[in-house]
N, C-alpha and C. Protein backbone atom coordinates (compact mmCIF):
# COMPACT_ATOMS: atom_id res chain seq x y z
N UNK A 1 8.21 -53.09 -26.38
CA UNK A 1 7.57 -52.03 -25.63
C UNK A 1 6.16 -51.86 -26.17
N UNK A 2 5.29 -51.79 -25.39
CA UNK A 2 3.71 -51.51 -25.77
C UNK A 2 3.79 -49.93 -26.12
N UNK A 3 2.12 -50.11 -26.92
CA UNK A 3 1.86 -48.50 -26.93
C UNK A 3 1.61 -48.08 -25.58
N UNK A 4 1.13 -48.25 -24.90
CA UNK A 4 1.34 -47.56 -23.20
C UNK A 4 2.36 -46.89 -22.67
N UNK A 5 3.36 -48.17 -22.91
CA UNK A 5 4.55 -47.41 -22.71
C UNK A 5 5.33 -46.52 -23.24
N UNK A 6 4.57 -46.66 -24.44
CA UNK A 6 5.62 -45.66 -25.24
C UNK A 6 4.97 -44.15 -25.18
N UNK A 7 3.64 -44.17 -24.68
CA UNK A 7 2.73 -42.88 -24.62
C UNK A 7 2.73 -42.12 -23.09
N UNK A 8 3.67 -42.77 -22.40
CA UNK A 8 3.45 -41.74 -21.07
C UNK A 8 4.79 -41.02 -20.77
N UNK A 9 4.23 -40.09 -20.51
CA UNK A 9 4.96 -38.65 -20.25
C UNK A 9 5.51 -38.34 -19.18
N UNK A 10 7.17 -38.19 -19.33
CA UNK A 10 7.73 -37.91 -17.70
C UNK A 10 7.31 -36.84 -17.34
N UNK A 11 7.28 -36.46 -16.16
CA UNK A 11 6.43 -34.98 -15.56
C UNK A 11 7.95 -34.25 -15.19
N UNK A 12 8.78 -34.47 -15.44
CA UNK A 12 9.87 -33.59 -15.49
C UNK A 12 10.59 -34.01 -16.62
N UNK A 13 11.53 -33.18 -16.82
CA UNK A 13 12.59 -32.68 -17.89
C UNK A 13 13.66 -33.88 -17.18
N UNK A 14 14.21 -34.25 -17.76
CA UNK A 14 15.70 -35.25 -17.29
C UNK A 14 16.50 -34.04 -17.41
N UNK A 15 16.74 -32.95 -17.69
CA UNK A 15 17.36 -32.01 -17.28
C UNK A 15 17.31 -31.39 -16.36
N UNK A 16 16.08 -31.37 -15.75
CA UNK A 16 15.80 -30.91 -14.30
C UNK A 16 15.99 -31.94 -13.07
N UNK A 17 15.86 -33.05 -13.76
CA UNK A 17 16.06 -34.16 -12.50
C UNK A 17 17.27 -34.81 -12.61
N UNK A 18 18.34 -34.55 -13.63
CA UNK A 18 19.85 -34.51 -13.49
C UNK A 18 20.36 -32.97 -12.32
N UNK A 19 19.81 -32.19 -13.17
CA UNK A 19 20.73 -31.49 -11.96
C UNK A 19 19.61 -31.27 -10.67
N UNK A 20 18.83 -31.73 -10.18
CA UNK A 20 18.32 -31.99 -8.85
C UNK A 20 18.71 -33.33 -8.15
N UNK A 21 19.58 -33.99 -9.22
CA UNK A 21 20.19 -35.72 -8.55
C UNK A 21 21.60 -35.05 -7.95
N UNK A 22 22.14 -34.16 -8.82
CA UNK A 22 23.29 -33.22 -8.70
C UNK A 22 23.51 -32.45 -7.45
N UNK A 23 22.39 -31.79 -7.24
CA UNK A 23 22.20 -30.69 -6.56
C UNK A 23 22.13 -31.52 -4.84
N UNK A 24 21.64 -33.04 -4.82
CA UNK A 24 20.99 -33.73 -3.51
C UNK A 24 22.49 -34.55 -3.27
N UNK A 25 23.53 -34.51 -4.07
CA UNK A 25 25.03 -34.84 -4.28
C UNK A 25 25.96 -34.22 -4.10
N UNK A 26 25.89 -33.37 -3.33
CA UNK A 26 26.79 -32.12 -3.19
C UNK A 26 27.78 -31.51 -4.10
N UNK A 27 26.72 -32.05 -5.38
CA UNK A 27 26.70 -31.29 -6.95
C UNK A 27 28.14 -32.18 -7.83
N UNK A 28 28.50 -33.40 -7.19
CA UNK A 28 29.26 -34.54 -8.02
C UNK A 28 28.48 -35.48 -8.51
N UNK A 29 29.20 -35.96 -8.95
CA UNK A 29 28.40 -37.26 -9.39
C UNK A 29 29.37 -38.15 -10.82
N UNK A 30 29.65 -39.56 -10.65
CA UNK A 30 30.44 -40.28 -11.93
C UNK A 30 29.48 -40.70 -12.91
N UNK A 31 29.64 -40.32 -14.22
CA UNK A 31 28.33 -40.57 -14.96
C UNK A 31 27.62 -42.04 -14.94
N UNK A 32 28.96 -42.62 -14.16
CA UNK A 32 27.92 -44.39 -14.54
C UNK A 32 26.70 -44.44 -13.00
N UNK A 33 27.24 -43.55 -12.21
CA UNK A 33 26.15 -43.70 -10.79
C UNK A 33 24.84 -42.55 -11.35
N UNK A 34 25.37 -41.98 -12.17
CA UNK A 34 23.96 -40.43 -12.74
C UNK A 34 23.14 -41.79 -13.27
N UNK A 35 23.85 -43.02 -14.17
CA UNK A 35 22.74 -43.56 -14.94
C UNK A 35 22.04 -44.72 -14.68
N UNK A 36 22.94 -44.98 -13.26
CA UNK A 36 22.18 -46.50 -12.42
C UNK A 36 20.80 -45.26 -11.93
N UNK A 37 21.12 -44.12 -11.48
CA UNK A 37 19.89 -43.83 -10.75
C UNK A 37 19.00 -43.44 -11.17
N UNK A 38 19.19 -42.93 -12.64
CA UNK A 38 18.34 -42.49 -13.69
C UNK A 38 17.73 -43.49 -14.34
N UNK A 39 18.15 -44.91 -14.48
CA UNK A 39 17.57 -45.92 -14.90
C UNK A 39 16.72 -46.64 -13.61
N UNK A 40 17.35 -46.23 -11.61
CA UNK A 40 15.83 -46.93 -10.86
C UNK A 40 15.12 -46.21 -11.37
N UNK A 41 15.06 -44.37 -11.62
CA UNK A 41 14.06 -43.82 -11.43
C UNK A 41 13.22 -44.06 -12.60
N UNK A 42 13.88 -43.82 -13.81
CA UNK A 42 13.01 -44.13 -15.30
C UNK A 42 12.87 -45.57 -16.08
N UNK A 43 13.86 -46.50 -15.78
CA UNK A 43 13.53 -47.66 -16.27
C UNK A 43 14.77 -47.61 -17.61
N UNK A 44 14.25 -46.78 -18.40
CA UNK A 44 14.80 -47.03 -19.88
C UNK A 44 15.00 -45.64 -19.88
N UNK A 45 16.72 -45.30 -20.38
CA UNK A 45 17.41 -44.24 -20.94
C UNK A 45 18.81 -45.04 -21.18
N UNK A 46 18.95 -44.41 -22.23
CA UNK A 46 20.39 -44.93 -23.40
C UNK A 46 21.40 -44.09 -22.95
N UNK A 47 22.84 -44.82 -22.67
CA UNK A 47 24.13 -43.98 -22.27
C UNK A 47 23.80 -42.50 -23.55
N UNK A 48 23.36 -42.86 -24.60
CA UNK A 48 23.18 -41.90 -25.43
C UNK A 48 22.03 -40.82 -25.62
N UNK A 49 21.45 -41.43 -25.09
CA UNK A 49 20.39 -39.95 -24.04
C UNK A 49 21.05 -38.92 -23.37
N UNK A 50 21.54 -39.64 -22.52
CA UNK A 50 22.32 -39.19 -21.06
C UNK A 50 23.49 -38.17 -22.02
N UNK A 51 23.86 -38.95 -22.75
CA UNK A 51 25.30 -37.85 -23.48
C UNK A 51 24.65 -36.74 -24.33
N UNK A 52 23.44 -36.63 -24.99
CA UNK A 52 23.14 -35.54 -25.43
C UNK A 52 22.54 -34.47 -24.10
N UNK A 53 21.85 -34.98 -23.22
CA UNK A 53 21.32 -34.34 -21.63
C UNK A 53 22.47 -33.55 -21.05
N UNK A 54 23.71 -34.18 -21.12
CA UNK A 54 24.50 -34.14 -20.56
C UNK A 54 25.33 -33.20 -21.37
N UNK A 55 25.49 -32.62 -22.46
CA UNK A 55 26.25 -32.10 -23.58
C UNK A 55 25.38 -30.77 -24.16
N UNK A 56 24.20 -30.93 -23.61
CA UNK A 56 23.44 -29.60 -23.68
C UNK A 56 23.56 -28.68 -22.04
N UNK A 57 23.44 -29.31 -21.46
CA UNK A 57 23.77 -28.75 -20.12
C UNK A 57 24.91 -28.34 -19.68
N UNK A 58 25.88 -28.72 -20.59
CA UNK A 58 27.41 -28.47 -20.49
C UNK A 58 27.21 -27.25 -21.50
N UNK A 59 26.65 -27.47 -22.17
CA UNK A 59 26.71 -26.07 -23.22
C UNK A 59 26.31 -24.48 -22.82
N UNK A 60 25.16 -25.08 -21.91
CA UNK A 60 24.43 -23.84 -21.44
C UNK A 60 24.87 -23.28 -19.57
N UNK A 61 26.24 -23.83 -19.80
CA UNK A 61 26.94 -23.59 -18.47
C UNK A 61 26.36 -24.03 -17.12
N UNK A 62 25.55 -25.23 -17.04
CA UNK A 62 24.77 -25.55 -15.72
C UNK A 62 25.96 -26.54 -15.08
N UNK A 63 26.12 -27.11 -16.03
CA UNK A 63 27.29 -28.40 -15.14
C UNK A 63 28.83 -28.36 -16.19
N UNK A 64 29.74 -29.04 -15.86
CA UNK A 64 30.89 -29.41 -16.16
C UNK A 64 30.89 -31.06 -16.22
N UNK A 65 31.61 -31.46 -17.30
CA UNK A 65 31.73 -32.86 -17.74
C UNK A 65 33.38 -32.92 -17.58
N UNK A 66 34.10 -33.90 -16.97
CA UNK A 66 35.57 -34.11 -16.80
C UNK A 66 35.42 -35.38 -17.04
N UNK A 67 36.90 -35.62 -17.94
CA UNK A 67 37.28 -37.20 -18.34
C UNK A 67 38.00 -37.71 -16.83
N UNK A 68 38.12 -38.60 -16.35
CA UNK A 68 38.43 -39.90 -15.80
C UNK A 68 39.45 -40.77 -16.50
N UNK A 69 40.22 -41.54 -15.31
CA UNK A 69 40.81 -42.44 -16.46
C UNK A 69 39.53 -43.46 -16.51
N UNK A 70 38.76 -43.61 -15.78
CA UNK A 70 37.51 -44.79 -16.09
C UNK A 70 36.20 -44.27 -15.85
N UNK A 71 35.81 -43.53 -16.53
CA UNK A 71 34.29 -43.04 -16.89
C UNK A 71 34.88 -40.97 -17.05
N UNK A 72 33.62 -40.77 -16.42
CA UNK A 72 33.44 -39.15 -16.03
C UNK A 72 33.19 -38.75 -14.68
N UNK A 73 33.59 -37.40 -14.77
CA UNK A 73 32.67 -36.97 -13.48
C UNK A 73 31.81 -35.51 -13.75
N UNK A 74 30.50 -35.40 -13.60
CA UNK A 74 29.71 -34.67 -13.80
C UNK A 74 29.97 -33.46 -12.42
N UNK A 75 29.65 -32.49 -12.61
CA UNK A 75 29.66 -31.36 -11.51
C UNK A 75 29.09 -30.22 -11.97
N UNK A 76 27.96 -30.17 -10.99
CA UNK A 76 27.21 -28.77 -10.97
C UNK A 76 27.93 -27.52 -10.88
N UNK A 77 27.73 -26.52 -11.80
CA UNK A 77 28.10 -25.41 -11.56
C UNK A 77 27.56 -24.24 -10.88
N UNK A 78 27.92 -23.35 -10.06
CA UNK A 78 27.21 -22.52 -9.21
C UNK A 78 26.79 -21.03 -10.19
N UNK A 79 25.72 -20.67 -10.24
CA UNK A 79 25.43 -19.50 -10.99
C UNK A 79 26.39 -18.19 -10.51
N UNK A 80 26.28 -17.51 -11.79
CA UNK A 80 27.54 -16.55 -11.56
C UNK A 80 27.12 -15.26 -11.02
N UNK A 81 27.22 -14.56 -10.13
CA UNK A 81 26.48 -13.86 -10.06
C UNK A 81 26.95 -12.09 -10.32
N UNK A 82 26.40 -11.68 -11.73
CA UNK A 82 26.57 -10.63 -12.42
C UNK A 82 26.11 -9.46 -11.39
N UNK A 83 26.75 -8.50 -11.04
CA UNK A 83 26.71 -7.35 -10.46
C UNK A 83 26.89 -6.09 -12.02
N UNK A 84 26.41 -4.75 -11.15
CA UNK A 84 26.64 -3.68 -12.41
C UNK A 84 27.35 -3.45 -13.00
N UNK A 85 27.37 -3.56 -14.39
CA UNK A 85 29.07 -3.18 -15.12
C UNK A 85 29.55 -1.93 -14.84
């Protein structure tokens, strides 16, 4: 990899353009199709990118991660919507 490449800057968050790949998916998605399309769009990202992307976003309640017997399946979660206690 050149210095070029290694110096340019995605203009979004892969957190924002996972769950906007999500969101244009009627919020499914199997993690090996999240990373064919994440790799047309970016070129280079490691299954191990994707699992920390993917493991923070699960943390902060945006999506759900489910085992498979052969891969995952990713799914957007719908915001909750808090009324007055």
């Amino acid at each position: 990899m050149s210095f070029d490449d290694a110096m340019k800057w995605r203009t979004e968050s892969l957190d924002l353009i996972i769950m906007d790949l999500l969101s244009k998916k009627q919020g499914t998605l199997k993690d090996d199709e999240l990373l064919e399309m994440l790799r047309a769009m970016l070129r280079e990202i490691s299954t191990t990118e994707l699992n920390k992307i993917l493991m923070s976003l699960e943390l902060r309640g945006k999506i759900n991660v489910a085992m498979l017997k052969k891969g995952r399946v990713i799914t957007l979660l719908k915001p909750k919507h808090g009324g007055p206690a």
